[in-house]
Each structure stands twice: as structure tokens, then as C-alpha cells.
N, C-alpha and C. Protein backbone atom coordinates (compact mmCIF):
# COMPACT_ATOMS: atom_id res chain seq x y z
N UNK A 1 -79.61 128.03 -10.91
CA UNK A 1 -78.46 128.83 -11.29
C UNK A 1 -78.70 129.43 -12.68
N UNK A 2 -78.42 130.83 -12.77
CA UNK A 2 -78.91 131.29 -14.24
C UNK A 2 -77.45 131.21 -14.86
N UNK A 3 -77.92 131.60 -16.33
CA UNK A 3 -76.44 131.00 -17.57
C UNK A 3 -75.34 131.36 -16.86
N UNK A 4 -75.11 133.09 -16.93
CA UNK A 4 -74.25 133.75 -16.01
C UNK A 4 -73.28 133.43 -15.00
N UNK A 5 -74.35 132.94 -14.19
CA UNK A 5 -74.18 132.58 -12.80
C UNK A 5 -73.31 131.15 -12.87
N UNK A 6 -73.51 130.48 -13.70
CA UNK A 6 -72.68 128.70 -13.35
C UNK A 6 -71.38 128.80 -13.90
N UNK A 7 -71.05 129.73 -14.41
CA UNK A 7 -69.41 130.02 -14.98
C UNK A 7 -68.59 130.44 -13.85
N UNK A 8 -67.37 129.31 -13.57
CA UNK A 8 -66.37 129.44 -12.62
C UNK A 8 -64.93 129.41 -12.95
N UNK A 9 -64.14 130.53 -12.19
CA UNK A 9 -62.83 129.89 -13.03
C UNK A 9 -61.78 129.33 -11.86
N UNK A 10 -61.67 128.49 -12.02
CA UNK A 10 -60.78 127.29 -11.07
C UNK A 10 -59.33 127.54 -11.15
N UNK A 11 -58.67 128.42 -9.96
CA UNK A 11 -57.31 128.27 -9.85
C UNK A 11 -56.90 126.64 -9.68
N UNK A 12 -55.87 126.53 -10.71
CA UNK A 12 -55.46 125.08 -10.42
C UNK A 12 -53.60 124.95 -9.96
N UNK A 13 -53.62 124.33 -9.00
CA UNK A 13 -52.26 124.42 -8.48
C UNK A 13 -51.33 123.43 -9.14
N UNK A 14 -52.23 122.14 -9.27
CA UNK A 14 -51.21 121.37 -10.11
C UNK A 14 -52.21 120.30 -10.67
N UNK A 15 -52.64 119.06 -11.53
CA UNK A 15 -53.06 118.40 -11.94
C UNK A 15 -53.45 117.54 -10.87
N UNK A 16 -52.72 116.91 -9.72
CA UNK A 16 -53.42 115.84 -8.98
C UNK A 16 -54.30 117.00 -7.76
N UNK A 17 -54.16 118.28 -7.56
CA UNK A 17 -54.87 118.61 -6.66
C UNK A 17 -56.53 118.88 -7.15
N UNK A 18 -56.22 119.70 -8.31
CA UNK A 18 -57.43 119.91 -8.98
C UNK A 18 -58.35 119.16 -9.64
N UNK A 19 -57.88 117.29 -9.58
CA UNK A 19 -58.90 116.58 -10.22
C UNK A 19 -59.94 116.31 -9.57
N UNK A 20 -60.49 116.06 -8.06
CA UNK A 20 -61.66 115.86 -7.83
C UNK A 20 -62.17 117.44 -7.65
N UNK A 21 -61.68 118.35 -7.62
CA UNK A 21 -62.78 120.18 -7.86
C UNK A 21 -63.32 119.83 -9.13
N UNK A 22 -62.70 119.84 -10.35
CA UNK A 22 -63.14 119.55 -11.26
C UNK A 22 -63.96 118.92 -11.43
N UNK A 23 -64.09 117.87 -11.07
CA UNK A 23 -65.47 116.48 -11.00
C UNK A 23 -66.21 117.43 -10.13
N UNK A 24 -65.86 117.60 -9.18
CA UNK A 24 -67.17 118.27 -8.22
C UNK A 24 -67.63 118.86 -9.00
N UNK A 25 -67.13 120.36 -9.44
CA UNK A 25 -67.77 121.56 -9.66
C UNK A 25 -68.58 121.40 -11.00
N UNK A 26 -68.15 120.35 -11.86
CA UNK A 26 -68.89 120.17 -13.21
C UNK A 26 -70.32 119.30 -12.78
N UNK A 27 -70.64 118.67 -11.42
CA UNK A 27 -71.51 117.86 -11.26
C UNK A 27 -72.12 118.77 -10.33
N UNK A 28 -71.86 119.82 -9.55
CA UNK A 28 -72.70 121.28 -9.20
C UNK A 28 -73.11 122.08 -10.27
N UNK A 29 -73.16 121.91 -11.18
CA UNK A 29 -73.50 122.27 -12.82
C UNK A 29 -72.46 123.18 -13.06
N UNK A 30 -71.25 124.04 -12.70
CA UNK A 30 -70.49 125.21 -12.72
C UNK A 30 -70.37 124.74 -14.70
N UNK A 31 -69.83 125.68 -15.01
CA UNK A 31 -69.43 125.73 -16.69
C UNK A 31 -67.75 126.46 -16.04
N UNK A 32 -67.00 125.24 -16.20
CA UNK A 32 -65.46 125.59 -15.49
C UNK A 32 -64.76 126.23 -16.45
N UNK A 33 -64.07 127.24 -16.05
CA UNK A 33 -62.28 127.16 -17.00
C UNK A 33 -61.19 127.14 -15.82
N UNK A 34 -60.47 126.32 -16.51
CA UNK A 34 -59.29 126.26 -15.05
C UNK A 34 -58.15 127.00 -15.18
N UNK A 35 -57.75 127.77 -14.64
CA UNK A 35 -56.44 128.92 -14.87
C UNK A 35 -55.18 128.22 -14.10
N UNK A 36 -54.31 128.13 -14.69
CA UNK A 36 -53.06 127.33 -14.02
C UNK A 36 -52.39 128.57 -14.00
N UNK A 37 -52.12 129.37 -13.14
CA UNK A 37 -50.69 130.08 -12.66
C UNK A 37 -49.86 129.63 -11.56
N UNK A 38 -49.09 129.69 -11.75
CA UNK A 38 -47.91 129.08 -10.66
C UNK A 38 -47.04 129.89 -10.69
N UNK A 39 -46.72 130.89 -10.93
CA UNK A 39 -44.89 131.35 -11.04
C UNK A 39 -44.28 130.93 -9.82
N UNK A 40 -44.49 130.02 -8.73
CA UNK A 40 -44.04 129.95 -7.57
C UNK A 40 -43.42 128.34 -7.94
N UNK A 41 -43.58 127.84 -8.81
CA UNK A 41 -42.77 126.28 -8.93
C UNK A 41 -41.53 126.63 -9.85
N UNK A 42 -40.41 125.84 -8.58
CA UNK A 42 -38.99 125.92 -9.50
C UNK A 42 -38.73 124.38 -8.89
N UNK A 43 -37.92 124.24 -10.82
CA UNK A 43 -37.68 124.53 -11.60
C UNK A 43 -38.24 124.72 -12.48
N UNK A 44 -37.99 125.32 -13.61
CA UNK A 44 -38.92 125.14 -14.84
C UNK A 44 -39.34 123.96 -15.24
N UNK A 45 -38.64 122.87 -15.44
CA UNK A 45 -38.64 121.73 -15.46
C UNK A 45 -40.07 121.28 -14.81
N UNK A 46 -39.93 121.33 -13.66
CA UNK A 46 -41.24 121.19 -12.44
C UNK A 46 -42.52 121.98 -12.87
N UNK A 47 -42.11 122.87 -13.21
CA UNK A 47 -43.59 123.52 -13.66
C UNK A 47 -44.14 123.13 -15.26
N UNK A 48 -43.12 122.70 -16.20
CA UNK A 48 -43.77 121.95 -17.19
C UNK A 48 -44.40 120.48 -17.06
N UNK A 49 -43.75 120.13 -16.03
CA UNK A 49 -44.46 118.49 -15.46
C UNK A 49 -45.58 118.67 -14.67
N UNK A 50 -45.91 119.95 -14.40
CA UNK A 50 -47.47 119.81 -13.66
C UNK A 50 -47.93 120.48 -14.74
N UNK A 51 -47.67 121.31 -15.54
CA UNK A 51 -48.51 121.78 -16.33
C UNK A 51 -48.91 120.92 -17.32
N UNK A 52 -48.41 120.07 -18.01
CA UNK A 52 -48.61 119.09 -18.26
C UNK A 52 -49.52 117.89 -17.93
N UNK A 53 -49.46 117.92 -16.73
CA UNK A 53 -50.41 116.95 -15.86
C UNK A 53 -51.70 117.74 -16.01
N UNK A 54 -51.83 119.02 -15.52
CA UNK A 54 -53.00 120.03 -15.84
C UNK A 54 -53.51 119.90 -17.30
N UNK A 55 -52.96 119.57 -18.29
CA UNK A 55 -53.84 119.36 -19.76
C UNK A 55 -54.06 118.50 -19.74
N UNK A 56 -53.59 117.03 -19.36
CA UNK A 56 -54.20 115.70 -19.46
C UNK A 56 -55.23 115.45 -18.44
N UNK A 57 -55.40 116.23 -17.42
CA UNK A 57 -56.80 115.91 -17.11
C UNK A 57 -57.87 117.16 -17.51
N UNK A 58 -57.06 118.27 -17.95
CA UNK A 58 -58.49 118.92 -18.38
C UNK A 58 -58.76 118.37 -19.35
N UNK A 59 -58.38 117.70 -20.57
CA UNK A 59 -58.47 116.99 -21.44
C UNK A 59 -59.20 115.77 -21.25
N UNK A 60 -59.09 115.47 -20.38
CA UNK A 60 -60.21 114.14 -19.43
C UNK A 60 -61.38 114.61 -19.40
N UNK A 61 -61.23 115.75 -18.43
CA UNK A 61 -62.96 116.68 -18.11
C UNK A 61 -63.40 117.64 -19.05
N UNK A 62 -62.99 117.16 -20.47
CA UNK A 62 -63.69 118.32 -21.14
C UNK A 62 -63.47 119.61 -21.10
N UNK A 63 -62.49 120.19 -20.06
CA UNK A 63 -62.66 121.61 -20.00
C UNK A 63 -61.80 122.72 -20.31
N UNK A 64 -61.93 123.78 -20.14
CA UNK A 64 -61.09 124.63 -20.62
C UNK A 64 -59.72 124.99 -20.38
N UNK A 65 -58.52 125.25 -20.42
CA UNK A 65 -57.55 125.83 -19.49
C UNK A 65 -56.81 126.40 -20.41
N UNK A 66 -57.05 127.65 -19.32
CA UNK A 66 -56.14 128.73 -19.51
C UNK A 66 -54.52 128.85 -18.82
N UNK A 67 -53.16 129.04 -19.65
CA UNK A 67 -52.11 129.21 -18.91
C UNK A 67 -51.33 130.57 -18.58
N UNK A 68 -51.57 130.46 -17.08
CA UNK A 68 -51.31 132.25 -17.20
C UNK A 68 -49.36 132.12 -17.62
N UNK A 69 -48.85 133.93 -17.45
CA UNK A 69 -47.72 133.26 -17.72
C UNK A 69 -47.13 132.91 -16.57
N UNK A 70 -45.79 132.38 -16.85
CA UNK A 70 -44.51 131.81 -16.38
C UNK A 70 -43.41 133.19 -15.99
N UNK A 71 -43.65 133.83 -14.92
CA UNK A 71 -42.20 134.71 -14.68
C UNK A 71 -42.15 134.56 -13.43
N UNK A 72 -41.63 133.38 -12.74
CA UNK A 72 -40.84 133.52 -11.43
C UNK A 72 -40.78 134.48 -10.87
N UNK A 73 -40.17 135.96 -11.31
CA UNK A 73 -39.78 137.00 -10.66
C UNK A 73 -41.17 137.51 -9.76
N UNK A 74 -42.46 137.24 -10.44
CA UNK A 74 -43.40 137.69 -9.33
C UNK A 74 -43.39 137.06 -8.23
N UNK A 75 -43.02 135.52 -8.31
CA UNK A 75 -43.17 135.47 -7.08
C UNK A 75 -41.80 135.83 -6.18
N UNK A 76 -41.06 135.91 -6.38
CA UNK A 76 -39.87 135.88 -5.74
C UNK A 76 -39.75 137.51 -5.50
N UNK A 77 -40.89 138.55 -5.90
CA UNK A 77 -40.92 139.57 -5.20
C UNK A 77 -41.65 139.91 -4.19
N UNK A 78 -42.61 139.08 -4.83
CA UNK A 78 -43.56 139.18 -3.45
C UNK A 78 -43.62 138.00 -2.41
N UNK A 79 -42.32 137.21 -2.26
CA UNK A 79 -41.78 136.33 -1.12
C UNK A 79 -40.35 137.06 -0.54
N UNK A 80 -39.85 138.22 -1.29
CA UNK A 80 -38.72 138.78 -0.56
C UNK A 80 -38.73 139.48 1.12
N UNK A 81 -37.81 138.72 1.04
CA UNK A 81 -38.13 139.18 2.79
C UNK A 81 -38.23 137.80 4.01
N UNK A 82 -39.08 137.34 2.75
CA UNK A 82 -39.98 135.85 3.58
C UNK A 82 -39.10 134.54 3.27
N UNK A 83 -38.12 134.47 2.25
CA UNK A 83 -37.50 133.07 2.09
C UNK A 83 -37.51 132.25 3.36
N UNK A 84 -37.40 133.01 4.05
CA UNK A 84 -36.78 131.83 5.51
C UNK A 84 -38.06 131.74 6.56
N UNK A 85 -38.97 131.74 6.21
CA UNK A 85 -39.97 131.56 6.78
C UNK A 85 -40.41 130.20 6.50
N UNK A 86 -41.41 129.60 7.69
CA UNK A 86 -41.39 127.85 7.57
C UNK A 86 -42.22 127.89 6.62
N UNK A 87 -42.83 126.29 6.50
CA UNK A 87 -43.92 126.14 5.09
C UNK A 87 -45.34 126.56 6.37
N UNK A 88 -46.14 126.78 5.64
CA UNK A 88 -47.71 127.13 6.05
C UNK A 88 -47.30 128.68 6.63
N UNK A 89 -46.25 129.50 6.70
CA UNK A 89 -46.23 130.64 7.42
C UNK A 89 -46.28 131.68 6.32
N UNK A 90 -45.59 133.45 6.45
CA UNK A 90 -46.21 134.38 5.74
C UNK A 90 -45.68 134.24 4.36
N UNK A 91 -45.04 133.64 4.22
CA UNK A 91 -44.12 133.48 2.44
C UNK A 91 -45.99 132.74 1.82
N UNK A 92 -46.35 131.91 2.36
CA UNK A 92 -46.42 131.24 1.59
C UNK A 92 -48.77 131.65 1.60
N UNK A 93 -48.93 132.50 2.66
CA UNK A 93 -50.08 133.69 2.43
C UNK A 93 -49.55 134.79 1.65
N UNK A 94 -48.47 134.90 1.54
CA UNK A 94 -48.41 136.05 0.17
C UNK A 94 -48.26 135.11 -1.32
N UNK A 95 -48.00 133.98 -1.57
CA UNK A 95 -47.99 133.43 -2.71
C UNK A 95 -49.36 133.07 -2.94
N UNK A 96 -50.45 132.67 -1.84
CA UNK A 96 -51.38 132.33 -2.31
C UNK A 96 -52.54 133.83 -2.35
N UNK A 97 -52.30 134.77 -1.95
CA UNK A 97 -52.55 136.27 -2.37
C UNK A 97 -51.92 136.24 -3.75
N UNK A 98 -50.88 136.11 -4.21
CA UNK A 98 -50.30 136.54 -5.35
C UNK A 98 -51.10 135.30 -6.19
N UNK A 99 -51.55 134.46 -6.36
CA UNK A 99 -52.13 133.52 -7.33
C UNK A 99 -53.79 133.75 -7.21
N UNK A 100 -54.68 133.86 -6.34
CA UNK A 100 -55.56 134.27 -6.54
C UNK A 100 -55.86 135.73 -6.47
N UNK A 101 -55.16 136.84 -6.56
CA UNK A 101 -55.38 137.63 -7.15
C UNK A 101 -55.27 137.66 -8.51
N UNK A 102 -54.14 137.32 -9.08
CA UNK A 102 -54.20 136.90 -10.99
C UNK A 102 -55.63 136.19 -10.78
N UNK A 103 -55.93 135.36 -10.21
CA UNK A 103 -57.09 134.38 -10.98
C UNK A 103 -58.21 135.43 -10.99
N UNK A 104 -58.53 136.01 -9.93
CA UNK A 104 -59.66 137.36 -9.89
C UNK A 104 -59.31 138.36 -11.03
N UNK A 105 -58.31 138.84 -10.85
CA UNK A 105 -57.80 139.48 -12.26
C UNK A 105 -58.17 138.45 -13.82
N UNK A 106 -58.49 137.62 -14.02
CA UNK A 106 -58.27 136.81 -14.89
C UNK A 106 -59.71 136.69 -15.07
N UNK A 107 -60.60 136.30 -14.06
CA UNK A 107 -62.27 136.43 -14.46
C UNK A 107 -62.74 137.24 -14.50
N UNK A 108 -62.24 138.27 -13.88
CA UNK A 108 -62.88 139.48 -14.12
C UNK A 108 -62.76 140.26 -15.70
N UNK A 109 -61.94 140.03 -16.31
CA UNK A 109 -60.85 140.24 -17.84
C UNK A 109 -62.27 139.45 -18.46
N UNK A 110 -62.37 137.92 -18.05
CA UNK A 110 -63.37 137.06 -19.26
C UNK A 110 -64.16 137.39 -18.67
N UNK A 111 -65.15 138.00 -17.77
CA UNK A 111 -66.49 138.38 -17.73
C UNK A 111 -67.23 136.55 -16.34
N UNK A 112 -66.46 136.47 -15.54
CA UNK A 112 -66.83 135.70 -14.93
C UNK A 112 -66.59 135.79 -13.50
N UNK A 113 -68.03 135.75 -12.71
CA UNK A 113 -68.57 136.17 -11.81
C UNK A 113 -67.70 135.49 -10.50
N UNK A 114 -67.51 134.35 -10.94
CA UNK A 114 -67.28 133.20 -9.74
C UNK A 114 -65.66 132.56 -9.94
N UNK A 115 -64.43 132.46 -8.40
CA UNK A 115 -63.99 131.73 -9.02
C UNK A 115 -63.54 131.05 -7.57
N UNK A 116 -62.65 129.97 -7.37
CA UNK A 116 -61.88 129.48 -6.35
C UNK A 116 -60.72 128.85 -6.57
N UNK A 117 -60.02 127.76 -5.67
CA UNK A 117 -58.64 127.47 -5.84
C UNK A 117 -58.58 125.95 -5.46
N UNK A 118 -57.83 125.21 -6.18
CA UNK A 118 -57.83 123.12 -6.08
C UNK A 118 -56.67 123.44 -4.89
N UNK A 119 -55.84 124.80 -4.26
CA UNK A 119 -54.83 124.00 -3.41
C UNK A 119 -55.57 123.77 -2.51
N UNK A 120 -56.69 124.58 -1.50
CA UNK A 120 -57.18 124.43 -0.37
C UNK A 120 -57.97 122.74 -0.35
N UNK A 121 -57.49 121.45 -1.56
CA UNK A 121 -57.66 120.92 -0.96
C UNK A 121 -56.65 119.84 -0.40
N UNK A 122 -55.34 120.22 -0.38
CA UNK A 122 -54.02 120.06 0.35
C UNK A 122 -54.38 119.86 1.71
N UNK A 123 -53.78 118.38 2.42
CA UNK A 123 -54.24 118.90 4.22
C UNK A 123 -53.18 119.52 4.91
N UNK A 124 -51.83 120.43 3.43
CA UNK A 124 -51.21 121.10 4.07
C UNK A 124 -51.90 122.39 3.97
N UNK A 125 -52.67 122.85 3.75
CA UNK A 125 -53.08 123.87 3.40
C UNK A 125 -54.11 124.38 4.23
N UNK A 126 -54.15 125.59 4.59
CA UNK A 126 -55.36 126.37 5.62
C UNK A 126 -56.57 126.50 5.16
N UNK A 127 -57.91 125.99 4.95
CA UNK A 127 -59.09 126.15 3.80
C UNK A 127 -59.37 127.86 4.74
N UNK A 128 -59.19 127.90 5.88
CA UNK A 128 -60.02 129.17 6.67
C UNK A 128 -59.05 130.16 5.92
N UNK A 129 -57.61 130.23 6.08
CA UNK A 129 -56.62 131.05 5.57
C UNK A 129 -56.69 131.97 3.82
N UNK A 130 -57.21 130.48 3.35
CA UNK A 130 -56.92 130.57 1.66
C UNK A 130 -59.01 131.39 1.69
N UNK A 131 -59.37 130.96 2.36
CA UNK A 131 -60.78 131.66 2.46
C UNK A 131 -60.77 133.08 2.91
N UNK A 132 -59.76 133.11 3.53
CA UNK A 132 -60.12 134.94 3.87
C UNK A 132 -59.27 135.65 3.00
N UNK A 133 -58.08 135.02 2.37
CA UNK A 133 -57.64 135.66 1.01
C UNK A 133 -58.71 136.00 -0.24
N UNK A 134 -59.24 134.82 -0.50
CA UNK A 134 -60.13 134.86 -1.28
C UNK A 134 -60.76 135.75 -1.14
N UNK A 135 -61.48 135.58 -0.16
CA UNK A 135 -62.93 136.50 -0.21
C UNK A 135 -62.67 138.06 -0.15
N UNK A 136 -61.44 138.09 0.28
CA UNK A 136 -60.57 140.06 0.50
C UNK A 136 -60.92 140.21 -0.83
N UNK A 137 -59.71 139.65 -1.52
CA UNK A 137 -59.33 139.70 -3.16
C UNK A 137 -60.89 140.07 -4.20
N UNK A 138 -61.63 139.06 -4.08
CA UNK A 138 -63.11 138.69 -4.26
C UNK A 138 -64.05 140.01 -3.95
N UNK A 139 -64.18 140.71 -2.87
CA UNK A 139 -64.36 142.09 -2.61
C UNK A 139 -63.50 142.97 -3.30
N UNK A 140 -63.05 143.25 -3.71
CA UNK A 140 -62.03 144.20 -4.35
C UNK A 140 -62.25 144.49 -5.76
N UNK A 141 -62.62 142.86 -6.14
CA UNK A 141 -62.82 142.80 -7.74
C UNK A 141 -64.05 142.69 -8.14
N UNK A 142 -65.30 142.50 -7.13
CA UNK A 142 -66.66 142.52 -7.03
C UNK A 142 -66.77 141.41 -7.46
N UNK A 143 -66.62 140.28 -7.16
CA UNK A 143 -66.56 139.20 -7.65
C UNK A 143 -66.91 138.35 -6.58
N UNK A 144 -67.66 137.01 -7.01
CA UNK A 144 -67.58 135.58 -5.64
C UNK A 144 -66.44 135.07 -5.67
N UNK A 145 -66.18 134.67 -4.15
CA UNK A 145 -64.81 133.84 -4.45
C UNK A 145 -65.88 132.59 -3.65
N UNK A 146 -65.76 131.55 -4.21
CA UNK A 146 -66.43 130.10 -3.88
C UNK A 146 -65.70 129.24 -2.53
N UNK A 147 -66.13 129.59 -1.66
CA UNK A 147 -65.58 128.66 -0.71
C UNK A 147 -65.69 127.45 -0.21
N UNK A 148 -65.19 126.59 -0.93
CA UNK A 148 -65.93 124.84 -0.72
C UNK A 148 -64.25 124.20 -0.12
N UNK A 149 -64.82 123.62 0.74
CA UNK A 149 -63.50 122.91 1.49
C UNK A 149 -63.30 121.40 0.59
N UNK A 150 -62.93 121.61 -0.32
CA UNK A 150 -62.77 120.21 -1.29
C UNK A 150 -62.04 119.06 -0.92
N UNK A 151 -61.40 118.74 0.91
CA UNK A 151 -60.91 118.16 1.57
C UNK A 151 -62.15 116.73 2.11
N UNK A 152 -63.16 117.89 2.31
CA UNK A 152 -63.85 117.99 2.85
C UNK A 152 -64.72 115.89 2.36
N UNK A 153 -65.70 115.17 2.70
CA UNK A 153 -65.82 113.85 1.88
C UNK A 153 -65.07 113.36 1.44
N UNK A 154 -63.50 113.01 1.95
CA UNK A 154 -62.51 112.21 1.24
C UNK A 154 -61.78 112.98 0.06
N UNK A 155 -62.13 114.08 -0.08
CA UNK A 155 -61.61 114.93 -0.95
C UNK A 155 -60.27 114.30 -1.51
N UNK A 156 -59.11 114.50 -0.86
CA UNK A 156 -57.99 114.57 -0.96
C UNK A 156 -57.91 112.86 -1.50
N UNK A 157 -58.73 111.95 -0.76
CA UNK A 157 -58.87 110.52 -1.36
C UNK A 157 -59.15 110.42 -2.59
N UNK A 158 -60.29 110.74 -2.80
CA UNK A 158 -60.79 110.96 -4.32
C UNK A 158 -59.90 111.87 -5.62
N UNK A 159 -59.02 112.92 -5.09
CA UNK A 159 -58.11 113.26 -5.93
C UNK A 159 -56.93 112.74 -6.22
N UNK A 160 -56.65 111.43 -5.38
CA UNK A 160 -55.27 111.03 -5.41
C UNK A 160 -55.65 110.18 -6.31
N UNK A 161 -57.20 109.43 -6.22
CA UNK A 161 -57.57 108.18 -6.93
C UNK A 161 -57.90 108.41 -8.63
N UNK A 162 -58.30 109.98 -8.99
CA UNK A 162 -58.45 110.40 -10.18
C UNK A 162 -57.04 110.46 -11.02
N UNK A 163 -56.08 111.32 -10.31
CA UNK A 163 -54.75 111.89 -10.59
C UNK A 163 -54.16 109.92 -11.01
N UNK A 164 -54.54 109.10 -9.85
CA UNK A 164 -53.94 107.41 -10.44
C UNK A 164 -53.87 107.13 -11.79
N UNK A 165 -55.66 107.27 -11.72
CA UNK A 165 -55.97 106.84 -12.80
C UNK A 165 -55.81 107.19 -14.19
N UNK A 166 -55.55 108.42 -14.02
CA UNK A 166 -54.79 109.22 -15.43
C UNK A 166 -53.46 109.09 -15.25
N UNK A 167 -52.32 108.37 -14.31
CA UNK A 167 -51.12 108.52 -14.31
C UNK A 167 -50.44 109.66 -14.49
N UNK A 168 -51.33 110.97 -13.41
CA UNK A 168 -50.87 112.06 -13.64
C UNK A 168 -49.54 112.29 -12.91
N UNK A 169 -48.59 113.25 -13.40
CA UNK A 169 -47.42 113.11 -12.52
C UNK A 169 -47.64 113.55 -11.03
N UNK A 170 -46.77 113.38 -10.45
CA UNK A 170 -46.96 113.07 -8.93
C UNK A 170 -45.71 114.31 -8.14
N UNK A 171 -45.46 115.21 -7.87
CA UNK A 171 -44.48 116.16 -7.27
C UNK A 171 -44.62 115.51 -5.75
N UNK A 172 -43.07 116.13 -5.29
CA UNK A 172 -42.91 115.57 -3.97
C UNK A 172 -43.04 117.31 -3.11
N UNK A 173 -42.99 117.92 -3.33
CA UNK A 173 -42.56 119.18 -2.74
C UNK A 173 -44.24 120.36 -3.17
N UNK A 174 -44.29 120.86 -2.15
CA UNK A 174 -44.95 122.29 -2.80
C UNK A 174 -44.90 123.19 -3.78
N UNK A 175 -43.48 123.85 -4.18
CA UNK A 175 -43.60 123.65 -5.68
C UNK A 175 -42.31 124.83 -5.60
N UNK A 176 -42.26 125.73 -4.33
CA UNK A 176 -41.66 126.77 -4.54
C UNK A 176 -39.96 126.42 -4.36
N UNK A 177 -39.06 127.01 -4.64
CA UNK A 177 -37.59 126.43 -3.77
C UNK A 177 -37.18 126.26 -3.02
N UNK A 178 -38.39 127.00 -1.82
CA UNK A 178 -37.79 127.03 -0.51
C UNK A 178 -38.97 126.02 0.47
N UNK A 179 -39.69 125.37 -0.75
CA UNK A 179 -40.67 124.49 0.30
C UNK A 179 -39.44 123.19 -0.26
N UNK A 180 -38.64 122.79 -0.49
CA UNK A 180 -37.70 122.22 -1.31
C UNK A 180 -36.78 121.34 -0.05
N UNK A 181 -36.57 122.34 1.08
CA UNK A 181 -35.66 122.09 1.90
C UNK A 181 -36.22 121.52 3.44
């Protein structure tokens, strides 16, 4: 991998999803920064308790993080229409369009080639789904979007057991208001 090339920037959804990507991707040699955008977690409240959780373990792994901002209203424009749609349906492929596009927008801004996302390793989550977002988005911005199923070897085991061990906070819900109900 040349210098260039090992710089990744890691959409992070919340602190316990993104702790074993992190371990992975730093032991694939990547040189990480992790971008936390969420505007899709309400309450505010909720989104300072994962964001929060997100500095105490980048603070663990050494690494960088960036916080994009905080305005709800994006997402709640680009879910209009969709509130009443179930969880895993189109509300919730346009929120994860709307978060990894900022993150592509966001490496492309720092000059970095490569990036991907800690939700796909949720086993609520579609890895094929969040992969063909990616890789659209990823074409657009001339950019790699990294497709590693981080589920994938106990994944989701190994992140619950990191997130323990730092006593990272723990959310019960997906994050948005209407995964709530």
C-alpha cells in the first residue's frame, strides 16, 4: 500500500458499532480518521451520548475524529415523505445516502482516496444495500468506497466486547425518531 493509498476515512455511526472497524482497519495498516455525522439521532441528548462514546474510543485507538455538524433538518428532509416507512425500508436508504455522501464529501475536501461506514456492521443492516450506496456515491466523487462486511468473523461479537470494555454507552434504538417506535 503506498503513503496515499492507506488513508481512510471511517463513517462512524456510533461508538459501539465502530470499535472493532477501527481495530480492523488500523491492523490492515489504513492511517484512519473517523467522521461521526449523524444528523439522524434524536434527541440531542442521544446524539451527545454517542458522540461521546465516539471520543472515548477514538481516544483508545489513537485516532483522529472529525465531527461533522449537528442539523437534524437534513435529515428530516431527506426522510420527508418516508416517516412511516418500516425500519430497513426507503427512509432509512436515504439516510444512509445522506451520511455517506457527507463522508465522500468530507474525504474528498481532506484529500483522501478511501472511505467506508461501522453501520454495515449492524445485523440490522443490509452490507449489499449500504454497498451499492457506497460505491454510487464513491463513483461520483472518484473516490474508493471500501467494502468489508465487518459482521463478517464475529464482527458484531468483537464490537460489543471492545464497546464493554471501554464502558461505552450502549443506545437501545437506531438513532432516528421514528426507528423509536
Amino acid at each position: 500500500m503506498q503513503k496515499q493509498d492507506n488513508k481512510l476515512l471511517l463513517h462512524a455511526c456510533c461508538g459501539i458499532c465502530s470499535g472493532y472497524p477501527i481495530s480492523l482497519l488500523k491492523d490492515m495498516g489504513y492511517s484512519l480518521t473517523v467522521y461521526f455525522y449523524n444528523p439522524n439521532i434524536f434527541p440531542q441528548e442521544e446524539y451527545m451520548k454517542r458522540l461521546n462514546a465516539e471520543k472515548t474510543l477514538c481516544g483508545h485507538y489513537e485516532v483522529e475524529l472529525i465531527e461533522g455538524e449537528y442539523i437534524p433538518e437534513e435529515f428530516y428532509e431527506c426522510a420527508k415523505g418516508l416517516e412511516n416507512e418500516p425500519e430497513k425500508g426507503k427512509r432509512c436508504e436515504k439516510c444512509f445516502e445522506l451520511r455517506l455522501r457527507k463522508s465522500a464529501q468530507t474525504a474528498k475536501r481532506l484529500g483522501i482516496k478511501n472511505f467506508t461506514t461501522s453501520i454495515v456492521i449492524s445485523p440490522h443492516k443490509s452490507f449489499q444495500k449500504l454497498t451499492e450506496i457506497g460505491e454510487q456515491i464513491a463513483q461520483e466523487y472518484d473516490l474508493n468506497y471500501l467494502a468489508i462486511d465487518f459482521k463478517k468473523k464475529d464482527g458484531f461479537l468483537k464490537t460489543n466486547k471492545i464497546s464493554k470494555s471501554l464502558n461505552l454507552y450502549r443506545q437501545n434504538y437506531c438513532g432516528c425518531r421514528f426507528s423509536l417506535r
